[in-house]
PDB file of N, CA and C in Angstrom:
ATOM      1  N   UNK A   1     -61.913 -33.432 -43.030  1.00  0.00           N
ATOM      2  CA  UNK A   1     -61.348 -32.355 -43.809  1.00  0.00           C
ATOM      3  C   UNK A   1     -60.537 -32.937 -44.980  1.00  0.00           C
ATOM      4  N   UNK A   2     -59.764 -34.347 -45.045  1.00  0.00           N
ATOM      5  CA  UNK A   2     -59.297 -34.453 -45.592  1.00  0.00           C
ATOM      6  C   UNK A   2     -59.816 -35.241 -46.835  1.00  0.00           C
ATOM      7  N   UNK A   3     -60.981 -35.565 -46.490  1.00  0.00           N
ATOM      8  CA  UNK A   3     -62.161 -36.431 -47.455  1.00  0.00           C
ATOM      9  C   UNK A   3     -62.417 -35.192 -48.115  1.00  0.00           C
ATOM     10  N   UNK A   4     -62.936 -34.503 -48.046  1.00  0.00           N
ATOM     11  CA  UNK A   4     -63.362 -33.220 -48.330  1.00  0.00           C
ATOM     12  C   UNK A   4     -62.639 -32.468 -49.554  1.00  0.00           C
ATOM     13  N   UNK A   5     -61.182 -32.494 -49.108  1.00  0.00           N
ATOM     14  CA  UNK A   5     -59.826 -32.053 -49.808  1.00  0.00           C
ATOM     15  C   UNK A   5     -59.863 -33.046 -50.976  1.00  0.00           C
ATOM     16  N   UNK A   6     -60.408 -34.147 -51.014  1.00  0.00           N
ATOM     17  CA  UNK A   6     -59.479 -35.137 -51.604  1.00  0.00           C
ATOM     18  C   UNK A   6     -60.484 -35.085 -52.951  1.00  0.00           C
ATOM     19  N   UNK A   7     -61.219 -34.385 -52.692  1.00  0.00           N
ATOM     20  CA  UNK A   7     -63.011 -34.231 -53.833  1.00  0.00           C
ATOM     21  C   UNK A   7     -62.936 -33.079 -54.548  1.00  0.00           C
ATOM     22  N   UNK A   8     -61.476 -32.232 -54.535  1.00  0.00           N
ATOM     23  CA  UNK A   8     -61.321 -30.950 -54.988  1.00  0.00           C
ATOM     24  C   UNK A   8     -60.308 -31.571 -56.379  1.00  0.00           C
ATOM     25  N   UNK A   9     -60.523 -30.247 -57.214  1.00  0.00           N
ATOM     26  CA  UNK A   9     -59.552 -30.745 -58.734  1.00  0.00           C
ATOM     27  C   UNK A   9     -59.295 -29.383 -58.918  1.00  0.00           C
ATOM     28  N   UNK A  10     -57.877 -29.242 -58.864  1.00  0.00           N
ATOM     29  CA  UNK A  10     -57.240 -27.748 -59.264  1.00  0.00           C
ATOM     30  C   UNK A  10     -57.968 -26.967 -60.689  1.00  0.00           C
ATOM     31  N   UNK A  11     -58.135 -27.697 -61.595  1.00  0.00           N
ATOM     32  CA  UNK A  11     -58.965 -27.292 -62.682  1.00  0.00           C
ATOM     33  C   UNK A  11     -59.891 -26.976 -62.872  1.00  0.00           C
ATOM     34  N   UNK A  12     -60.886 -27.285 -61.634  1.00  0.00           N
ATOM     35  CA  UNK A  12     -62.331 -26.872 -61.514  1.00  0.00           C
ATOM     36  C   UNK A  12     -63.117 -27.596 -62.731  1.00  0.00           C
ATOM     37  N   UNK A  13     -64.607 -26.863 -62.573  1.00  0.00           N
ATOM     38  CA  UNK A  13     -65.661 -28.004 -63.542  1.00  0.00           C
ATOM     39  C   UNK A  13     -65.334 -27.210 -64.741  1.00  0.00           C
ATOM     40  N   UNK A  14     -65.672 -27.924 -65.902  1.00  0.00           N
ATOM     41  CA  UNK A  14     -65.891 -27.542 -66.992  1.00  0.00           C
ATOM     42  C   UNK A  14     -66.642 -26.169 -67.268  1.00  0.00           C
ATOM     43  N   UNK A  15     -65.923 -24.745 -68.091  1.00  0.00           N
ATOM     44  CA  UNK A  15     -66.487 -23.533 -67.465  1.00  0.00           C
ATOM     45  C   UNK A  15     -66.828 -23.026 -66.788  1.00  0.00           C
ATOM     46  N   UNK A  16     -66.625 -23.651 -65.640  1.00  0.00           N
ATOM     47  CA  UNK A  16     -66.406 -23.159 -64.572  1.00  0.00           C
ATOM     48  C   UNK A  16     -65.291 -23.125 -63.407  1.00  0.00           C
ATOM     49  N   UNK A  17     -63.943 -22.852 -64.120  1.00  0.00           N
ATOM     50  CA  UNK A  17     -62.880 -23.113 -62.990  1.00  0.00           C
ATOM     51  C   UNK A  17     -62.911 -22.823 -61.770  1.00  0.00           C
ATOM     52  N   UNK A  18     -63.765 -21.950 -61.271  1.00  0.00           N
ATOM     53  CA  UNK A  18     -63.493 -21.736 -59.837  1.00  0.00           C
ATOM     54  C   UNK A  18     -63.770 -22.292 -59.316  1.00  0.00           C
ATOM     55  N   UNK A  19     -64.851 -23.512 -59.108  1.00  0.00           N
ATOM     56  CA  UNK A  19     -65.527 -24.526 -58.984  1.00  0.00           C
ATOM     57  C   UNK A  19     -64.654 -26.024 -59.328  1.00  0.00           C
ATOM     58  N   UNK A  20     -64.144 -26.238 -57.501  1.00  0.00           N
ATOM     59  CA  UNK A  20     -63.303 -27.598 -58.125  1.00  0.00           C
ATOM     60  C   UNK A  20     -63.904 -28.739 -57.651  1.00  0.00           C
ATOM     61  N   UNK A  21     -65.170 -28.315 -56.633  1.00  0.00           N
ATOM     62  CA  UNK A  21     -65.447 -30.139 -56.362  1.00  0.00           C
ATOM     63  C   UNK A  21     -66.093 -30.559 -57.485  1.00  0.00           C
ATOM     64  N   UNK A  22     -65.646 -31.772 -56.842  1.00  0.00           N
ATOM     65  CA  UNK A  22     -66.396 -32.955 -58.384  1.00  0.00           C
ATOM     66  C   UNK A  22     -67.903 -33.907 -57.823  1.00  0.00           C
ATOM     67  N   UNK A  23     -67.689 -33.502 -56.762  1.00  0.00           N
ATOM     68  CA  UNK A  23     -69.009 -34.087 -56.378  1.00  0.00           C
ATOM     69  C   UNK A  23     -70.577 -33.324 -56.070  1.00  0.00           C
ATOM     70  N   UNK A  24     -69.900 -32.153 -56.077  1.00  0.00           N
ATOM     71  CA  UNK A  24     -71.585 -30.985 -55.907  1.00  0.00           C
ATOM     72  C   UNK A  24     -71.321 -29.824 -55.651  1.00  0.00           C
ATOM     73  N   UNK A  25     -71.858 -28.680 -56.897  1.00  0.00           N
ATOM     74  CA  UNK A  25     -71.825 -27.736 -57.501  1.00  0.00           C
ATOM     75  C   UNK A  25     -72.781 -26.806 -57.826  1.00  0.00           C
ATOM     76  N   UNK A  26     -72.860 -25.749 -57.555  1.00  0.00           N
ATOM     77  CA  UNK A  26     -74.319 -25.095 -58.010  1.00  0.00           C
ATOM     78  C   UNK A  26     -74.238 -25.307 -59.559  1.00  0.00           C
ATOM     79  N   UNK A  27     -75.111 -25.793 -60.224  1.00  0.00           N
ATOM     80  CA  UNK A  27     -75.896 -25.779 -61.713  1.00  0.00           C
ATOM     81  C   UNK A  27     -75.255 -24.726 -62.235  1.00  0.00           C
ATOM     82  N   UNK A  28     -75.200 -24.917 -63.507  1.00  0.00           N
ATOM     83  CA  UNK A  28     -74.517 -23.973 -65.058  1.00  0.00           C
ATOM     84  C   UNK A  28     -75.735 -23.008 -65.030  1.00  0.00           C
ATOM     85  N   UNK A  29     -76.730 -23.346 -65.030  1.00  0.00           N
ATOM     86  CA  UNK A  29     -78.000 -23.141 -65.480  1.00  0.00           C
ATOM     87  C   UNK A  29     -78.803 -22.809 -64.066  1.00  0.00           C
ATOM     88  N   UNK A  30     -79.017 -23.371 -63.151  1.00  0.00           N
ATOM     89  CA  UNK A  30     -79.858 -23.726 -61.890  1.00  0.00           C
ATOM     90  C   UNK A  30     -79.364 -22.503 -60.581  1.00  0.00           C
ATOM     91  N   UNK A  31     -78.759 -21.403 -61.053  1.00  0.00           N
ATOM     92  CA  UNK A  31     -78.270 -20.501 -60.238  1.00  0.00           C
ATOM     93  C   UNK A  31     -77.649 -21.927 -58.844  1.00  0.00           C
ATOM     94  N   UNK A  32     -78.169 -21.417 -57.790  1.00  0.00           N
ATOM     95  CA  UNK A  32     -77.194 -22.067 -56.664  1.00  0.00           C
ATOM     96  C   UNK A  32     -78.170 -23.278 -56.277  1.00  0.00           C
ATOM     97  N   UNK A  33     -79.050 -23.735 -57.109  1.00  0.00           N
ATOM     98  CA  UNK A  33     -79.461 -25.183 -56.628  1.00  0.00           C
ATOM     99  C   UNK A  33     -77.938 -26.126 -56.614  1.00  0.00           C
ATOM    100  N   UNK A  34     -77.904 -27.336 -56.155  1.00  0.00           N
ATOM    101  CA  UNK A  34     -77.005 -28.223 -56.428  1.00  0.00           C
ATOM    102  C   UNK A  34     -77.057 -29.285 -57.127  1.00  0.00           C
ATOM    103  N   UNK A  35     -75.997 -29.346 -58.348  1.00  0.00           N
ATOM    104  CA  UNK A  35     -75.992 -30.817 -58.817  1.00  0.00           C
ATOM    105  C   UNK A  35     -74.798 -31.450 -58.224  1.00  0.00           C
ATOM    106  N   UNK A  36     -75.668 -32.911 -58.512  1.00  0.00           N
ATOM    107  CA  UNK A  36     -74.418 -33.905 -57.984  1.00  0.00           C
ATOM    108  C   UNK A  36     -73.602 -34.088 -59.055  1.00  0.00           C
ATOM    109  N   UNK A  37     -72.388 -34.523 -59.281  1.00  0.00           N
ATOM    110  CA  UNK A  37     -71.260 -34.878 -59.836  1.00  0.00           C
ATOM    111  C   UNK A  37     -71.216 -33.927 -61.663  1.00  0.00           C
ATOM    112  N   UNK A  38     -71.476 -32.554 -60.858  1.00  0.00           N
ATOM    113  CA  UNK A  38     -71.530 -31.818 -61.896  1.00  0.00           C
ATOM    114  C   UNK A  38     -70.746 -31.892 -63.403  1.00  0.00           C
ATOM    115  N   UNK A  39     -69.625 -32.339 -63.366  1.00  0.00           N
ATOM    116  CA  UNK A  39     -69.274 -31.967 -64.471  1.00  0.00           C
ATOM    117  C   UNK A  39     -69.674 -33.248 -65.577  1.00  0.00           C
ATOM    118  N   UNK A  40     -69.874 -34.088 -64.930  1.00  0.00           N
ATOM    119  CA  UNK A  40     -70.643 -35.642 -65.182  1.00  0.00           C
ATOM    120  C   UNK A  40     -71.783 -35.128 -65.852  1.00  0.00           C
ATOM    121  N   UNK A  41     -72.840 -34.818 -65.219  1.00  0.00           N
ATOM    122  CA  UNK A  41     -74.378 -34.743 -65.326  1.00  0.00           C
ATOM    123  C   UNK A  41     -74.263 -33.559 -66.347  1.00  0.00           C
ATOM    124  N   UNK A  42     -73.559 -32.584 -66.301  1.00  0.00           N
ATOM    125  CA  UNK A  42     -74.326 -31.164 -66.932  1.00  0.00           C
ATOM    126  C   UNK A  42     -73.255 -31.531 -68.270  1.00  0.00           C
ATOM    127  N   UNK A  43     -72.228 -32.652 -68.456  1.00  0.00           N
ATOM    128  CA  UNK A  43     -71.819 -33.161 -69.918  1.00  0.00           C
ATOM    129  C   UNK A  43     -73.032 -34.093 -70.761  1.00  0.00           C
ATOM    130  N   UNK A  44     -73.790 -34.993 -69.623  1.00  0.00           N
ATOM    131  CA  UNK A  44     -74.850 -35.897 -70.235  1.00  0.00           C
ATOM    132  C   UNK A  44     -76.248 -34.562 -70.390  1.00  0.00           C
ATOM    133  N   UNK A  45     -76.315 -33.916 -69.281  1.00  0.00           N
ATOM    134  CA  UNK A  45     -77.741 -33.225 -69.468  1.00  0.00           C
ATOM    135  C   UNK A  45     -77.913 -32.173 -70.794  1.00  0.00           C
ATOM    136  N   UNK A  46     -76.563 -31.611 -70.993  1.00  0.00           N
ATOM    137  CA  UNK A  46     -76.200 -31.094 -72.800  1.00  0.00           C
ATOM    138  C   UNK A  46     -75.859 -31.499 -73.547  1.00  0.00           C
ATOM    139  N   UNK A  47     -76.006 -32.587 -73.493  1.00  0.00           N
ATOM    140  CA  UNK A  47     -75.503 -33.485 -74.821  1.00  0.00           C
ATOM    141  C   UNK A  47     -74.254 -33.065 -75.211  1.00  0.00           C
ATOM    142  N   UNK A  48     -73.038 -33.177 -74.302  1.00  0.00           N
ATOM    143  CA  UNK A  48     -71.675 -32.623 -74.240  1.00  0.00           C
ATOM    144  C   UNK A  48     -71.106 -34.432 -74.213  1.00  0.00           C
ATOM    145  N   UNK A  49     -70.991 -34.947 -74.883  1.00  0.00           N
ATOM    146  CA  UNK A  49     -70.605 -36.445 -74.539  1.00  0.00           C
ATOM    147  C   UNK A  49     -69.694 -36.604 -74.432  1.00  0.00           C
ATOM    148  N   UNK A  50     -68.581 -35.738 -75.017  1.00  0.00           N
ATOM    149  CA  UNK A  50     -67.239 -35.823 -74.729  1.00  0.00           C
ATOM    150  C   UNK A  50     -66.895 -34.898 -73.786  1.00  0.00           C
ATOM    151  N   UNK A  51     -67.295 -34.440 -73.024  1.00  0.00           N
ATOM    152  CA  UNK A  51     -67.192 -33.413 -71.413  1.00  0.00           C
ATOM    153  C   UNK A  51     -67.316 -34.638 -70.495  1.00  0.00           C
ATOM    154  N   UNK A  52     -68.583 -35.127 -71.001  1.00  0.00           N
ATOM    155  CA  UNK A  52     -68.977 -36.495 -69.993  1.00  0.00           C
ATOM    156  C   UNK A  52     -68.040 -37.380 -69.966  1.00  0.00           C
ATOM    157  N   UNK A  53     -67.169 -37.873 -71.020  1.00  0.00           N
ATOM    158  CA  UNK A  53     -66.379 -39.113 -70.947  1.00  0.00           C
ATOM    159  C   UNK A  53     -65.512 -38.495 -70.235  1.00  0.00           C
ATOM    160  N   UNK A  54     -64.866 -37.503 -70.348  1.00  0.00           N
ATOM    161  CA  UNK A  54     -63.494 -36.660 -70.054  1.00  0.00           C
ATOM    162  C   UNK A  54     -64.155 -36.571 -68.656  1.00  0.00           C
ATOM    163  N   UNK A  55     -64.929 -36.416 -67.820  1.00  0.00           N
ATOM    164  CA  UNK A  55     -65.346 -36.069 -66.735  1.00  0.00           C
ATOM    165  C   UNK A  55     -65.603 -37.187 -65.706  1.00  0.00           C
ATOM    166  N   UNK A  56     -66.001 -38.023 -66.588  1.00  0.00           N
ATOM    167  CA  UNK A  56     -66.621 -39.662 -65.598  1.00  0.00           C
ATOM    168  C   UNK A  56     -65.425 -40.185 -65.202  1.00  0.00           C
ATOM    169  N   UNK A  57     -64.372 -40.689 -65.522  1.00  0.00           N
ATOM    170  CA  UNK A  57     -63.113 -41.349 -65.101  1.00  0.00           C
ATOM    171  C   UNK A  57     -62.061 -40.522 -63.828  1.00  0.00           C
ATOM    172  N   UNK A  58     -62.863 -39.073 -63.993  1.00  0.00           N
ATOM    173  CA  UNK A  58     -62.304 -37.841 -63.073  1.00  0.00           C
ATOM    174  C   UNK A  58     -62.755 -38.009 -61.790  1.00  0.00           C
ATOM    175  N   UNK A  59     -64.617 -37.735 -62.054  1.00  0.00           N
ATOM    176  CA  UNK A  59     -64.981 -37.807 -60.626  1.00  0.00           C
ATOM    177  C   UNK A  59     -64.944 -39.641 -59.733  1.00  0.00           C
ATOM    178  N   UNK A  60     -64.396 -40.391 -60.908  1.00  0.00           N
ATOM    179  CA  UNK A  60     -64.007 -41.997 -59.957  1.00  0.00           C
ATOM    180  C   UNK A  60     -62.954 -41.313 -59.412  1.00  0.00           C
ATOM    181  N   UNK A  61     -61.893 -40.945 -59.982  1.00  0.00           N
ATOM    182  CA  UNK A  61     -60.439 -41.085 -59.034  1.00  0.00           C
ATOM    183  C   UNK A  61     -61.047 -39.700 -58.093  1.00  0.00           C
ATOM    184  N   UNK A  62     -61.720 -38.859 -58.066  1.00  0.00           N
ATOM    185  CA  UNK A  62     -61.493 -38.213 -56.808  1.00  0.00           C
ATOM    186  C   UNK A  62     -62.464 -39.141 -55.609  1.00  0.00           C
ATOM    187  N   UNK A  63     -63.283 -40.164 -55.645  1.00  0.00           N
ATOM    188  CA  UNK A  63     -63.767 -40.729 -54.852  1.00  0.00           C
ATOM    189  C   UNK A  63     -62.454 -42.106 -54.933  1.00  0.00           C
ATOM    190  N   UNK A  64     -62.196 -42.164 -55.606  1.00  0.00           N
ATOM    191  CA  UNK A  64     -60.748 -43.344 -54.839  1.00  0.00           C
ATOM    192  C   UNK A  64     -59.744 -42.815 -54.220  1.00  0.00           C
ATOM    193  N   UNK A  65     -59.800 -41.162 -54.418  1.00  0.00           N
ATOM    194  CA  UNK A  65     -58.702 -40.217 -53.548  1.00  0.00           C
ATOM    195  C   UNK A  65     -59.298 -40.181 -52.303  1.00  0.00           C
ATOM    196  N   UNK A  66     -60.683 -40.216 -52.038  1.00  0.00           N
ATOM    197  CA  UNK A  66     -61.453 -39.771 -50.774  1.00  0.00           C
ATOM    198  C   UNK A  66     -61.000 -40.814 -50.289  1.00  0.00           C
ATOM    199  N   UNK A  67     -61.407 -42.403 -50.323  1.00  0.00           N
ATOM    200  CA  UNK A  67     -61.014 -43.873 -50.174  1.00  0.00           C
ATOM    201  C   UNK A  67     -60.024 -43.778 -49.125  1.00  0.00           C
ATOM    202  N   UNK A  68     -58.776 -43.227 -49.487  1.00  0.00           N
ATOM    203  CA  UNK A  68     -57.770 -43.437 -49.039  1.00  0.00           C
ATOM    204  C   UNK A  68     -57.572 -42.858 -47.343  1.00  0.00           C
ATOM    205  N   UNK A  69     -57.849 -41.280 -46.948  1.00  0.00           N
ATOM    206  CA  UNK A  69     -58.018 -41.105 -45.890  1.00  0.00           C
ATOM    207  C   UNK A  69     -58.983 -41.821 -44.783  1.00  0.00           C
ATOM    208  N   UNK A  70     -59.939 -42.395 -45.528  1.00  0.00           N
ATOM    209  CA  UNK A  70     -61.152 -42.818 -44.844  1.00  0.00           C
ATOM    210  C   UNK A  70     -60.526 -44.656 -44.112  1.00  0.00           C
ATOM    211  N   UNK A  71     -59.728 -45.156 -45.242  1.00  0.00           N
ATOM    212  CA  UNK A  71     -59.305 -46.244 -45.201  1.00  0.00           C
ATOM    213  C   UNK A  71     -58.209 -46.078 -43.889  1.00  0.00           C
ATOM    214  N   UNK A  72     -57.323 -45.191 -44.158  1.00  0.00           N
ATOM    215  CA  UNK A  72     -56.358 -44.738 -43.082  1.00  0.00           C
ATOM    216  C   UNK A  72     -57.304 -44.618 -41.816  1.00  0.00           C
ATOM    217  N   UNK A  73     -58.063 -43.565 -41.467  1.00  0.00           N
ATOM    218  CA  UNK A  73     -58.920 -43.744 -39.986  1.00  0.00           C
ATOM    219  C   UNK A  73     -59.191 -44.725 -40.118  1.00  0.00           C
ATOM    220  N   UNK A  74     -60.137 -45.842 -40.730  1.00  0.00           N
ATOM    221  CA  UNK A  74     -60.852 -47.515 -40.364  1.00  0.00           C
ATOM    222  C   UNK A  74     -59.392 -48.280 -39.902  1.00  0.00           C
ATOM    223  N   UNK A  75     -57.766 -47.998 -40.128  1.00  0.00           N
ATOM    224  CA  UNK A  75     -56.978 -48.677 -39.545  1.00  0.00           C
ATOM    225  C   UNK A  75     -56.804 -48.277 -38.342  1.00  0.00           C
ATOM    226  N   UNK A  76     -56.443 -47.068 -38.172  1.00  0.00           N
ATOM    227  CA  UNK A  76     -56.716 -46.466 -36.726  1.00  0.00           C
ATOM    228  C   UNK A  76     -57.621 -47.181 -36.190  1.00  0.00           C
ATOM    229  N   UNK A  77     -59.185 -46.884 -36.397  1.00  0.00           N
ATOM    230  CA  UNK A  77     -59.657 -47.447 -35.340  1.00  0.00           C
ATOM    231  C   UNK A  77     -59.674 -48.430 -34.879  1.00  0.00           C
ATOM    232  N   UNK A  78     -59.096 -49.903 -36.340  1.00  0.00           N
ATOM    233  CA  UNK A  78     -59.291 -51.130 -35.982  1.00  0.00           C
ATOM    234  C   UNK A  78     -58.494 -51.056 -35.031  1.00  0.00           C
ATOM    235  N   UNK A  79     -57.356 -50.543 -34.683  1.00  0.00           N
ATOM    236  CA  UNK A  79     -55.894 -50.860 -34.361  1.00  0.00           C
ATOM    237  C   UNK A  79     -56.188 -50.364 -32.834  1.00  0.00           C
ATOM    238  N   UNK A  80     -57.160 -49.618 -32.502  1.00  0.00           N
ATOM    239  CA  UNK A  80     -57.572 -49.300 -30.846  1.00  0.00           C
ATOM    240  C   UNK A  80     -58.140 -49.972 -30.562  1.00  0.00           C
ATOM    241  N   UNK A  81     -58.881 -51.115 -30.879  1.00  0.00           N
ATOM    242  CA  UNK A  81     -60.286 -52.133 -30.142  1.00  0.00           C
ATOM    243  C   UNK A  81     -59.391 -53.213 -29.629  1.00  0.00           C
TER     244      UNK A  81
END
């Protein structure tokens, strides 16, 4: 749950605020298919290049935010064997 949490951005995707994960999103365009790292892909797939730059350095830190809980359980578990 907390990996999960950690992939959310109060701001949501680009025109689309209600929409805060950064890792997979129904399409601008694609009704409820899913893209991956939406606000990434649908800045490169429209030739939005500056959505894309503003977006790529975003969806890293929410996967170095995920990092962190995941890192916390792998101490846990080391710490039981």
């Amino acid at each position: 749950m907390q990996c999960d949490r950690a992939l959310l951005r109060q701001e949501g995707l680009p025109s689309r605020p209600w929409y805060q994960h950064e890792i997979y999103a129904p399409g601008f365009y694609t009704g409820y298919t899913p893209k991956t790292r939406p606000g990434v892909r649908e800045g490169i797939e429209e030739r939005r290049w500056d959505d894309a730059q503003i977006q790529i350095p975003l969806a890293a830190q929410a996967l170095t935010e995920m990092a962190k809980p995941i890192d916390r359980a792998t101490g846990v578990l080391d710490s039981v064997k």
